[in-house]
Every structure is written in C-alpha cells, then in structure tokens.
Protein backbone atom coordinates (compact mmCIF):
# COMPACT_ATOMS: atom_id res chain seq x y z
CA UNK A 1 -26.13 181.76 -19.47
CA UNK A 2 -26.65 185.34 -18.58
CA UNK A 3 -23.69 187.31 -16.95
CA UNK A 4 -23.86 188.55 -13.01
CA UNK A 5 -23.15 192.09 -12.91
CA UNK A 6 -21.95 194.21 -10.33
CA UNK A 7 -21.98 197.58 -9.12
CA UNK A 8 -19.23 199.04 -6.98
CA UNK A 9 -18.68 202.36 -6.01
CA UNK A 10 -22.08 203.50 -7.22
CA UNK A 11 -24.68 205.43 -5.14
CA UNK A 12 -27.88 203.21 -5.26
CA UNK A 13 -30.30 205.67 -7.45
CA UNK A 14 -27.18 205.91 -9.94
CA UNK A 15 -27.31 202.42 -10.02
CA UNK A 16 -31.35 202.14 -10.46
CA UNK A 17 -30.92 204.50 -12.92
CA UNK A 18 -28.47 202.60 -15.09
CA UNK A 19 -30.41 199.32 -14.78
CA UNK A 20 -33.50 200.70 -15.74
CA UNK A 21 -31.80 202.27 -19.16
CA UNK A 22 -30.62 198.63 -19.72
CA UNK A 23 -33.89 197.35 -19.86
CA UNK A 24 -35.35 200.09 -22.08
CA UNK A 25 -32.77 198.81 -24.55
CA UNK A 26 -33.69 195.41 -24.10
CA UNK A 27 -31.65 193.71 -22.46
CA UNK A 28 -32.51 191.53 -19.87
CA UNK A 29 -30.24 192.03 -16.12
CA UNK A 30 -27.77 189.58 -15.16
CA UNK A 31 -28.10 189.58 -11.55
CA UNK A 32 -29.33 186.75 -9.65
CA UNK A 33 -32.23 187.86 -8.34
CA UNK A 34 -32.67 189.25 -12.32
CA UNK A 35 -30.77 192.86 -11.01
CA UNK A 36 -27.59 193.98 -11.19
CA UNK A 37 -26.51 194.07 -7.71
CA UNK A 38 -24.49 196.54 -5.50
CA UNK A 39 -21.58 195.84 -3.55
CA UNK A 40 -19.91 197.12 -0.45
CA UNK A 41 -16.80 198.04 -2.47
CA UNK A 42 -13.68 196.61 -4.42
CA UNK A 43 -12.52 194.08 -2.03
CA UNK A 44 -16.43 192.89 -2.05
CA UNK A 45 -16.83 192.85 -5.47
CA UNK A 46 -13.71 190.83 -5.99
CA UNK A 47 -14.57 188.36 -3.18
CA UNK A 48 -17.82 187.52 -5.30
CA UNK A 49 -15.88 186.96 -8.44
CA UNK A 50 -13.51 183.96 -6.38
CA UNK A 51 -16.73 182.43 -5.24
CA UNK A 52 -16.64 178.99 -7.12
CA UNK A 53 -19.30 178.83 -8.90
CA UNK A 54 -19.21 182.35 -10.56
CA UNK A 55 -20.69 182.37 -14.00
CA UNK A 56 -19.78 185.36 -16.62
CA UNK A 57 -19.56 188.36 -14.75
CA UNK A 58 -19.49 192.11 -15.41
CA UNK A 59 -17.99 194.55 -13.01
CA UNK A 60 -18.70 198.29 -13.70
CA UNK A 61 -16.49 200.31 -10.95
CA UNK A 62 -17.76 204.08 -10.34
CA UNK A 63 -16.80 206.60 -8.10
CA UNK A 64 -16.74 205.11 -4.88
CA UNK A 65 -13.81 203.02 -5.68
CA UNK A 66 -10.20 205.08 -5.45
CA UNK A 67 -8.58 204.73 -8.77
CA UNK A 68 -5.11 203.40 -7.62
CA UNK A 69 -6.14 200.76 -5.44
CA UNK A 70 -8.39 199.30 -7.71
CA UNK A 71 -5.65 199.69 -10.52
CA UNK A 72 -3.20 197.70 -8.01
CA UNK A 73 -5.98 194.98 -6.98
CA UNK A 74 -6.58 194.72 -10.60
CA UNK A 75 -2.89 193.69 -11.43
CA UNK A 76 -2.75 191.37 -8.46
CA UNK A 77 -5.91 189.21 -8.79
CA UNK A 78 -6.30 186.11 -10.13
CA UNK A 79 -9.79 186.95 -11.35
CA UNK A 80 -8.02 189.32 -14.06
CA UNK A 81 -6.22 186.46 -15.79
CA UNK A 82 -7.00 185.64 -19.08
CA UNK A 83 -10.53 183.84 -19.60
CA UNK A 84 -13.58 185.04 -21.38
CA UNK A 85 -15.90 185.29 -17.69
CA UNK A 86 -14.92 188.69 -17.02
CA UNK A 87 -15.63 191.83 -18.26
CA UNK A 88 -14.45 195.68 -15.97
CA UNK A 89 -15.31 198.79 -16.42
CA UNK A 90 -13.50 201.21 -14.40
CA UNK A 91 -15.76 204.31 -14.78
CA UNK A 92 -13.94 206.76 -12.66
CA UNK A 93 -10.43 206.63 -13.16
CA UNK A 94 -9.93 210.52 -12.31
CA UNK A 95 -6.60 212.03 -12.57
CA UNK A 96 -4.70 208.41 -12.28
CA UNK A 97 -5.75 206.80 -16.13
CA UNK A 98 -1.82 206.29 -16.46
CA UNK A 99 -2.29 203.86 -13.43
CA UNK A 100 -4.37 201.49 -15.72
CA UNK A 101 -2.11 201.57 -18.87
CA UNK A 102 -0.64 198.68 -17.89
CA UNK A 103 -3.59 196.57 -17.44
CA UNK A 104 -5.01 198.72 -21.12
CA UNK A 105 -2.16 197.07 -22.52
CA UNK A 106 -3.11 193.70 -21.33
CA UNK A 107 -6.25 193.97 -22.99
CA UNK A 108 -7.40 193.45 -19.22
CA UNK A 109 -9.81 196.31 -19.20
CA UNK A 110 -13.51 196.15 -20.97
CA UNK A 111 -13.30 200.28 -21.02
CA UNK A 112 -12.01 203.23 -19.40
CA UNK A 113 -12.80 206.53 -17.86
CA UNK A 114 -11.84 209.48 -16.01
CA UNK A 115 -15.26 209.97 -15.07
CA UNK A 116 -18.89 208.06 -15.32
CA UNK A 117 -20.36 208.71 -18.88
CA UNK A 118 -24.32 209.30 -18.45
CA UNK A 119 -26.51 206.25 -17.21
CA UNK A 120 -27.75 205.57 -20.72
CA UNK A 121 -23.94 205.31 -22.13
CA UNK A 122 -23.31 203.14 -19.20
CA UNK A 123 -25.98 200.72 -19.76
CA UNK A 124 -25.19 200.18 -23.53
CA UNK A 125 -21.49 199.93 -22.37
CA UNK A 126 -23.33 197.05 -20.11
CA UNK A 127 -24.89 195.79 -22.93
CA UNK A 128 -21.68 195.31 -25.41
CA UNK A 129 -19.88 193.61 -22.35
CA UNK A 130 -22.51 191.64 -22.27
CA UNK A 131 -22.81 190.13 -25.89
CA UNK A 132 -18.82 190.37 -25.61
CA UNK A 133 -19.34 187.67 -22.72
CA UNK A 134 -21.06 185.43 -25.47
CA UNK A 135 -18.88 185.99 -28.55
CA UNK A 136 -16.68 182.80 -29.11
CA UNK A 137 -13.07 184.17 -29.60
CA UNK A 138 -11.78 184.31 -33.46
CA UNK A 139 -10.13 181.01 -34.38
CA UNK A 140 -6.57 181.47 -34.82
CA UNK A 141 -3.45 179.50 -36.32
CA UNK A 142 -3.49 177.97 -40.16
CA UNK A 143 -7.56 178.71 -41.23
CA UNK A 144 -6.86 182.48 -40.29
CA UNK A 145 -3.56 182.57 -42.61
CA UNK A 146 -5.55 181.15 -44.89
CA UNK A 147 -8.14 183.41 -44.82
CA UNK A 148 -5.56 186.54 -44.47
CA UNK A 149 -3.79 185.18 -47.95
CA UNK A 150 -7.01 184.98 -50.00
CA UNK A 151 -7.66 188.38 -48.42
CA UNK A 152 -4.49 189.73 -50.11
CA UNK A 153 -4.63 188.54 -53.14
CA UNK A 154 -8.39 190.00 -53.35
CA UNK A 155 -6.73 193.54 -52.42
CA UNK A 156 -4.53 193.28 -55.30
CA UNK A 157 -6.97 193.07 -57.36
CA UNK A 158 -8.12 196.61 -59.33
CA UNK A 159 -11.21 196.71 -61.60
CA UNK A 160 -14.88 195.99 -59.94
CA UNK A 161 -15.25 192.88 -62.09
CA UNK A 162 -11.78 191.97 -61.02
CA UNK A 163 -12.35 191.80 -57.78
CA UNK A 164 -15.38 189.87 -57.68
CA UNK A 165 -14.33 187.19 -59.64
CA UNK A 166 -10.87 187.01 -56.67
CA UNK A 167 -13.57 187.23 -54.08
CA UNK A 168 -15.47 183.91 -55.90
CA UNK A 169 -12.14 181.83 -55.92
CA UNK A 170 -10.95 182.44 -52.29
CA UNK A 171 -14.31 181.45 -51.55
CA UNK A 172 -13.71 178.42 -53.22
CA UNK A 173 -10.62 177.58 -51.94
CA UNK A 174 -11.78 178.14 -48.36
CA UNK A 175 -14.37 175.42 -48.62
CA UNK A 176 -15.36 173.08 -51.14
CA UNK A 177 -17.74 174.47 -53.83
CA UNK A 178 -18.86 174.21 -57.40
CA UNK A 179 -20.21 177.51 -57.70
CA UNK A 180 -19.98 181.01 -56.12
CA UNK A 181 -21.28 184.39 -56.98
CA UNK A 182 -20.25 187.63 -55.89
CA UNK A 183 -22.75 190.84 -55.98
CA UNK A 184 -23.02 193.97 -55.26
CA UNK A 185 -26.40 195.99 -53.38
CA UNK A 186 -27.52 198.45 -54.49
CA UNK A 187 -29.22 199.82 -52.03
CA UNK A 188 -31.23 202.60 -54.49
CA UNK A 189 -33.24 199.87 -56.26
CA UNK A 190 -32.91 197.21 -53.70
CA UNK A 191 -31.11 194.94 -55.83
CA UNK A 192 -27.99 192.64 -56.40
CA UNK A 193 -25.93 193.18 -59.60
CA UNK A 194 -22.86 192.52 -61.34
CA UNK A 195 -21.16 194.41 -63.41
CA UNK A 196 -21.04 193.73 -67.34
CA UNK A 197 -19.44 195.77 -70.57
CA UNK A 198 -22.62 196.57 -71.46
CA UNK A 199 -24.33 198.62 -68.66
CA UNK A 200 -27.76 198.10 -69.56
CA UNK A 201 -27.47 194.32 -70.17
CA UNK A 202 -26.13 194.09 -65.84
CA UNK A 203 -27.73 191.40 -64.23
CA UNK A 204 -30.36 192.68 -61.51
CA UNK A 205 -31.95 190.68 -59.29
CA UNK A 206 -34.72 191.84 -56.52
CA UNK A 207 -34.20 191.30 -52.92
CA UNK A 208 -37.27 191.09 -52.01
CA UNK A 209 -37.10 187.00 -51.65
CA UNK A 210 -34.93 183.86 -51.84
CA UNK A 211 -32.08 183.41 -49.52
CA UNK A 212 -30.20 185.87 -50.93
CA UNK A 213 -33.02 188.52 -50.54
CA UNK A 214 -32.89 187.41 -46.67
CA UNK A 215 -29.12 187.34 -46.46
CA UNK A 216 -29.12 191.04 -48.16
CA UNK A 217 -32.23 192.16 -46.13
CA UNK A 218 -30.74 191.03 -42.61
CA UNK A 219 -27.36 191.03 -42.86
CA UNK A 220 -27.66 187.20 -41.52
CA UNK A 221 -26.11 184.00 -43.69
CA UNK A 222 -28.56 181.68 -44.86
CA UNK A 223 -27.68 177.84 -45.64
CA UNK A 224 -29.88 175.46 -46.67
CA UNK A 225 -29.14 171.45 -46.59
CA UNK A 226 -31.58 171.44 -49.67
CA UNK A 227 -32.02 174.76 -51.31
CA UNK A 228 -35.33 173.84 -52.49
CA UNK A 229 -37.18 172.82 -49.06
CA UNK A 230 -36.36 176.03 -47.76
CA UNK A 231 -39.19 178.19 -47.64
CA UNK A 232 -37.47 181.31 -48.73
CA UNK A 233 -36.04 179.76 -51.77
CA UNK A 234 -36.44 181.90 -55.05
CA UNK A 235 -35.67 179.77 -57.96
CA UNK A 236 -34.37 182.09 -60.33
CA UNK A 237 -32.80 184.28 -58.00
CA UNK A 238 -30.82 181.88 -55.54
CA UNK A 239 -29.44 179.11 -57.84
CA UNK A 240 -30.49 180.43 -61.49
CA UNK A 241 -33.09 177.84 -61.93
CA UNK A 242 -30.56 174.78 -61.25
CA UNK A 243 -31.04 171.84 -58.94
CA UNK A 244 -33.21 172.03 -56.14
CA UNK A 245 -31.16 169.72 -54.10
CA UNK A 246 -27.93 172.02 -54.22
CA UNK A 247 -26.38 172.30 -51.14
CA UNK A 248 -26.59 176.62 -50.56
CA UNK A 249 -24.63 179.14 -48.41
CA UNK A 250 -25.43 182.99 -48.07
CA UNK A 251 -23.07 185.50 -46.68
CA UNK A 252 -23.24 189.26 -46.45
CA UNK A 253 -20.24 191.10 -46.59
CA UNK A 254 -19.83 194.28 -44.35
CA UNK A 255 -19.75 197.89 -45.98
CA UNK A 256 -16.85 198.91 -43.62
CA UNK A 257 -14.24 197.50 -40.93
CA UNK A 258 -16.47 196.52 -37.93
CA UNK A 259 -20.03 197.38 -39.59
CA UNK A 260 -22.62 195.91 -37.71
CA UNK A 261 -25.25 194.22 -39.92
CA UNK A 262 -28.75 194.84 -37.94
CA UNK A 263 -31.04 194.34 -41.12
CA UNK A 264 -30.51 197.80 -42.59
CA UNK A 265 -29.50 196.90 -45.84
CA UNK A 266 -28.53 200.34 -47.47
CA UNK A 267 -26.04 201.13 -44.17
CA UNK A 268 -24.15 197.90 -43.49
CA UNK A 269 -24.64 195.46 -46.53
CA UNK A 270 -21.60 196.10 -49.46
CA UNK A 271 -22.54 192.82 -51.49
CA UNK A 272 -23.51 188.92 -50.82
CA UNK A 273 -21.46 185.60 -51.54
CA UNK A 274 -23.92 182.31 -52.42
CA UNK A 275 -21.46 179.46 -52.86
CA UNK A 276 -23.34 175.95 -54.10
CA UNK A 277 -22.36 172.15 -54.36
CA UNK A 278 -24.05 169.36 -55.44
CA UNK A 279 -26.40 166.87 -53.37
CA UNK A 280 -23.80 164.21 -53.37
CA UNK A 281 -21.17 166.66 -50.68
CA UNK A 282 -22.40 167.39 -46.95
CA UNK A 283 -24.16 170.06 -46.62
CA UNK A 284 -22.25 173.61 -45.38
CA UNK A 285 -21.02 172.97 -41.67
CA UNK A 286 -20.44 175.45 -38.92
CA UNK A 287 -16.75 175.30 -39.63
CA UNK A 288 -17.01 176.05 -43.49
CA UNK A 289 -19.58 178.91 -42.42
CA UNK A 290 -17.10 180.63 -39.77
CA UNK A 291 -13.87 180.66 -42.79
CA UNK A 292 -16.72 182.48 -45.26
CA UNK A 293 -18.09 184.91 -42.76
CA UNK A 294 -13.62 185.62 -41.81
CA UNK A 295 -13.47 185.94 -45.57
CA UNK A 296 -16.70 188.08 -46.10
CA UNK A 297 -15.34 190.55 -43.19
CA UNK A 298 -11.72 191.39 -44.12
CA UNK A 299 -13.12 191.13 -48.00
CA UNK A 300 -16.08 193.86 -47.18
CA UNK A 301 -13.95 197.22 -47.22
CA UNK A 302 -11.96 196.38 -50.16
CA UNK A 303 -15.33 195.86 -51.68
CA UNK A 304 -16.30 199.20 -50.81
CA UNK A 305 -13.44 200.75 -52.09
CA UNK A 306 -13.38 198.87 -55.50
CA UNK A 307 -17.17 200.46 -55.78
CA UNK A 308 -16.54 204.14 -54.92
CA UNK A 309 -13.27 203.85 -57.45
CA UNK A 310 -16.07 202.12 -59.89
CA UNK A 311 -18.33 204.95 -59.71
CA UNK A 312 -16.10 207.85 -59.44
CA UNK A 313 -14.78 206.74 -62.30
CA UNK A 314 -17.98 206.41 -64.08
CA UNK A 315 -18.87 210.17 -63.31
CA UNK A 316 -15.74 211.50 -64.51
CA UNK A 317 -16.21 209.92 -67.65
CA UNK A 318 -19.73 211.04 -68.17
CA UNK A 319 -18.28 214.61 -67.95
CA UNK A 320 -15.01 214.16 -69.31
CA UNK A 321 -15.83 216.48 -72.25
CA UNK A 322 -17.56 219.25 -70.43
CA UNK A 323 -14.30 219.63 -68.15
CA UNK A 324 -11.91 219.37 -70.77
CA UNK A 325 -13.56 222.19 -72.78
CA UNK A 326 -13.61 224.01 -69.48
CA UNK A 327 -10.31 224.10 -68.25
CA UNK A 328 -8.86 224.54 -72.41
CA UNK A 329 -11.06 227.66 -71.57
CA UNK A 330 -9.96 228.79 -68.51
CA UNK A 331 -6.06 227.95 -69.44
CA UNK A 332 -6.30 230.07 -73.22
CA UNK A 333 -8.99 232.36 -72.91
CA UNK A 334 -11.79 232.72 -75.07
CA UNK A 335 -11.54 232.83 -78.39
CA UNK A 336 -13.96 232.74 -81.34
CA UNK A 337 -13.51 228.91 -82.26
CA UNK A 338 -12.53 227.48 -78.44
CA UNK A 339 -15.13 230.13 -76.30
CA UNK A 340 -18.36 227.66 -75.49
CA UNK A 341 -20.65 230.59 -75.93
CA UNK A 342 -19.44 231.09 -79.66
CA UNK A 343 -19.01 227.51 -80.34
CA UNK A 344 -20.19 227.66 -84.52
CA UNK A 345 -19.26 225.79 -87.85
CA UNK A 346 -17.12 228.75 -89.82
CA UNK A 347 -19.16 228.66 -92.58
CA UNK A 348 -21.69 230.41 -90.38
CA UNK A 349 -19.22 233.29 -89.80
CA UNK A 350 -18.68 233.35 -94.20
CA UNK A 351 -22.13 233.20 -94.50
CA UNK A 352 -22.63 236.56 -91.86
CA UNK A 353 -20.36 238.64 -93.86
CA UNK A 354 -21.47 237.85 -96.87
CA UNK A 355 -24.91 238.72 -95.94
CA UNK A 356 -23.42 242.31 -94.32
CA UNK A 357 -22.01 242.35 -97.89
CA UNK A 358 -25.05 241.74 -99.69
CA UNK A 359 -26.91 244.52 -97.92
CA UNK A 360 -24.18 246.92 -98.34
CA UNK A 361 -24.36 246.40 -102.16
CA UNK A 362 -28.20 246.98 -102.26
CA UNK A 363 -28.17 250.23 -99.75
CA UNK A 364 -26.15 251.69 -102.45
CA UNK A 365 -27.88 250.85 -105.91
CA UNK A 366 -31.04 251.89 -103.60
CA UNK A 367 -29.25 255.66 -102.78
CA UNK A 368 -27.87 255.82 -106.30
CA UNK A 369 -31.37 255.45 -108.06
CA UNK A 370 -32.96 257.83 -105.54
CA UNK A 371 -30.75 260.10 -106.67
CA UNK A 372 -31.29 259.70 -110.51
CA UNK A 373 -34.86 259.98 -109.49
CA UNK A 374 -34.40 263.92 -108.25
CA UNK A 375 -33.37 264.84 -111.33
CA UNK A 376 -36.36 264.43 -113.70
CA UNK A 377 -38.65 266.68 -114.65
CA UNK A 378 -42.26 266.75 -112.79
CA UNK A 379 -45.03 265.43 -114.72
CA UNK A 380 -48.03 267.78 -114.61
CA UNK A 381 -51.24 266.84 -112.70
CA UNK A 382 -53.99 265.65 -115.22
C-alpha cells in the first residue's frame, strides 16, 4: 500500500518542485489523487492523520509551520505514538532544535532540520521514509540473542580461514543444514575464493552464473526448493556437482555496517554463505532466511576486517626483507658488507686487490727492463 504524504508549511512551487525530484528518482507519489498533497497547516495536517481510515503516511513540515508549536503538538498527539504508519520530517526547526530532543530521543522523529535541505535531498529523504514505511521491524527476543552469540564467537575468531569456518557453524546452528560454505569476492577477477596454504591451489569460482553468481552479482539471497530446477543453477559452482534435489540457500554478506547491496558487487558484497540439506528436510522458509540474512549482516564487517588484516599481512611479508635491510641501514650506516649498493661476496674484494697487486708487480719488471734497455750499445744501421 503506498504511503499518503503531506506537505505543510510549504509554498506550493517548493512543493511541485520536491514532487517532481521524487519521480525523477523513481518513485511513485503517495497521495491520493497519486500527489503529495498540501495542507493548510499543522493542525490540518494532523486532523488528516486521525481520519480513520489513514493508511501509512508521511508528513514533511517546512517553513510555514513555527518550530515550537509543532514540537508541542508533536508530544501531545496520539498520532505520534508508537506504530510503523507514520513517518515526520520537521524541515525547519530554526533556532528551537533543542525543542525536539525530546521527541529525537523517542525515536519519534523520521529527521531533523534547522532549515529545508534542497528539493532533491528532500525528495530522497521522501523516498527512505517511504521504504522505511514498508520495512517489517527486526524480530527481537531469543532468535536475535541467538544470532548476537554466534556473532561473537565469529569476532573472536583471528585468521581468514578461521573465521570462515566460525561463520559456516553459526550458520548451521541457526538453521538446520548439512553443508555451508563461506567465500570471499573478489571483486578484481569477479570471483569467490577461499583461502588455502597453498596460494595458487585457492579455490576460484566465476560469478558469472549459478545462484551464487546471482547472490554475489545482486546482493539478493537466492533459495531454491530444488537446486536443480532452478534456472540459474551452475552445477559445479553451487553444490560441487552433488544432488540436484538439495534443498539451497544464498546469502550475501555486507562489506560494512549498513551497506546497501544494489547489485554492485565490488562496493557492497564482502563474501556469500550457500548452506544445503538434503531432499528429505523442507525446503529453506522465510523464518530460516530472516536468522541467515541477521547473521550475514552483523557477520559482514568482521569479514571485512579479517580480509584487510589478511592482506596487509600478505604485503608486509612480501617485503619483509627489503625493509629489514632498510631500516639495519638507516639505524648503522653504511658500511661495506651491510650498504645495499656494495652488497658483494668478499672474495670479490680479495680478488680486486690482488689484481691491483698483480699490476703493480708487472709496472715494475716493465720500468726495470726499460731501463736495462738504455744502457746497451747502438747497433749500427746495415
């Protein structure tokens, strides 16, 4: 259902302006008469909202509306209380922001300003109120301590491989499964690997198909009842040539806190979990698939960290020796056996001086026979 929304306090070309900005980003107007719709004023706007009836709404408050009032009929209306309907912007708050901290605090406010952004900053506001409006709130209570335990014990976790293999089991004790697989992207050569002692013996596969291409590709899970009616399936690379009546699950996990996924797989996509279970188990339900994608977004950062440790670590050991010679350099100074420039065996150096030696020794049996050869006698001409 698409959320009303309302304009009060805003001049009428401001408010053209704004809905024409949301459209260019394409999003579709909420209004009833498919516009968002001016009001006289606060009291108007509010008197909408009690209407019975009233769908989602979202009510973006601009200049026209003095700050304190608004701040006070905010605290007193029922409209306000807790319920995921209602969305406000107050867009003009002036000199009196400490008026709303109260209702800030409340988590009663959608955002805040001393003073209108520009229209095209108000529209996308708009827009996230909007898909706000039609996010189910987070499940709470024992599945999220769940999740937040299996979280910790992944943190704890130190080396790449480590971590991968903590991410696998929390998976699996989330939700019933005979397999998972952690891998990274890497988002260079567009594929998912894992990795192994032996650097060029890493398993790589492409993500250019199967459901784990599609999961990496678009950010988006991808479950399959039977993994090998589904027409992205990939033999090799989904379920490594194993049953084609596995039960399947794809997740991506996040590169960083809040990363939106919009199919850019370099920017937002740190790895992707499969998890697998045999034909004889239900297939993956929409309660199994909310616990993974909980797991796969707290899990994502520490991913991301465990990676840049992983490959920092890998650079500093490719020029370990280089920096130690270095800084023994810069902390002794040079000398002929430590200087880089000079670096030789020291039979080099033996073998120089003897050579300097050697032509010593022949420069003077050359001058002494010159000399011998001065003193005899001139033969005649013939």
């Amino acid at each position: 259902m698409s959320a009303t929304v309302l304009f009060a306090g805003f001049a009428a070309t401001a408010a053209r302006e704004i809905a024409e900005h949301w459209r260019q980003q394409g999003h579709s107007p909420g209004g009833q008469d498919g516009e968002p719709r001016r009001v006289a004023g606060v009291e108007a706007a509010f008197a909408e909202l009690d209407q019975s009836g009233m769908g989602p709404a979202i009510v973006c408050f601009g200049p026209g509306a003095p700050p304190r009032e608004l701040a006070q009929r905010l605290r007193r209306t029922e409209s306000v209380e807790a319920g995921p309907a209602r969305r406000f912007l107050v867009l003009a708050a002036g000199e009196e922001l400490a008026a709303f901290a109260e209702l800030v605090e409340a988590d009663r406010l959608f955002f805040l300003a001393a003073r209108p952004p520009a229209p095209a900053e108000i529209a996308a506001l708009l827009a996230a109120a909007a898909a706000d409006l039609k996010t189910p709130p987070p499940a709470l209570g024992l599945a999220s301590g769940e999740v937040l335990r299996r979280v910790l014990a992944i943190e704890r976790c130190a080396g790449l491989e480590e971590t991968l293999a903590a991410l696998e089991a929390a998976a699996q004790k989330l939700v019933p499964a005979r397999r998972a697989c952690a891998r990274w992207l890497d988002a260079e050569t567009l594929t998912l690997w894992r990795p192994g002692a032996d650097p060029a013996r890493e398993s790589r596969d492409s993500i250019v198909t199967g459901l784990t291409g599609f999961t990496a590709r678009t950010g988006r899970p991808a479950a399959a009842a039977r993994i090998g009616e589904d027409a992205r399936y990939d033999a090799e690379a989904d379920n490594a040539r194993r049953s084609p009546r596995e039960r399947f699950l794809a997740v991506a996990l996040p590169a960083g806190p809040g990363a939106a996924i919009q199919g850019s797989a370099a920017e937002s996509v740190e790895a992707v979990l499969t998890l697998a279970r045999g034909e004889e188990q239900p297939p993956f339900g929409e309660a199994e698939l909310a616990l993974i994608l909980a797991l796969a977004r707290e899990a994502g950062p520490i991913l991301r960290r465990r990676r840049a440790a992983f490959e920092l670590a890998r650079i500093e050991s490719e020029t370990a020796v280089f920096r130690r010679q270095a800084l023994d350099h810069h902390e002794n100074g040079a000398r002929p056996r430590q200087d880089p420039l000079r670096l030789a065996p020291p039979w080099i150096g033996a073998a120089y001086r003897s050579l300097i030696l050697l032509s010593l020794v022949v420069l003077l049996v050359f001058l002494a026979q010159a000399g011998d050869w001065g003193l005899w006698p001139a033969r005649p001409a013939p």
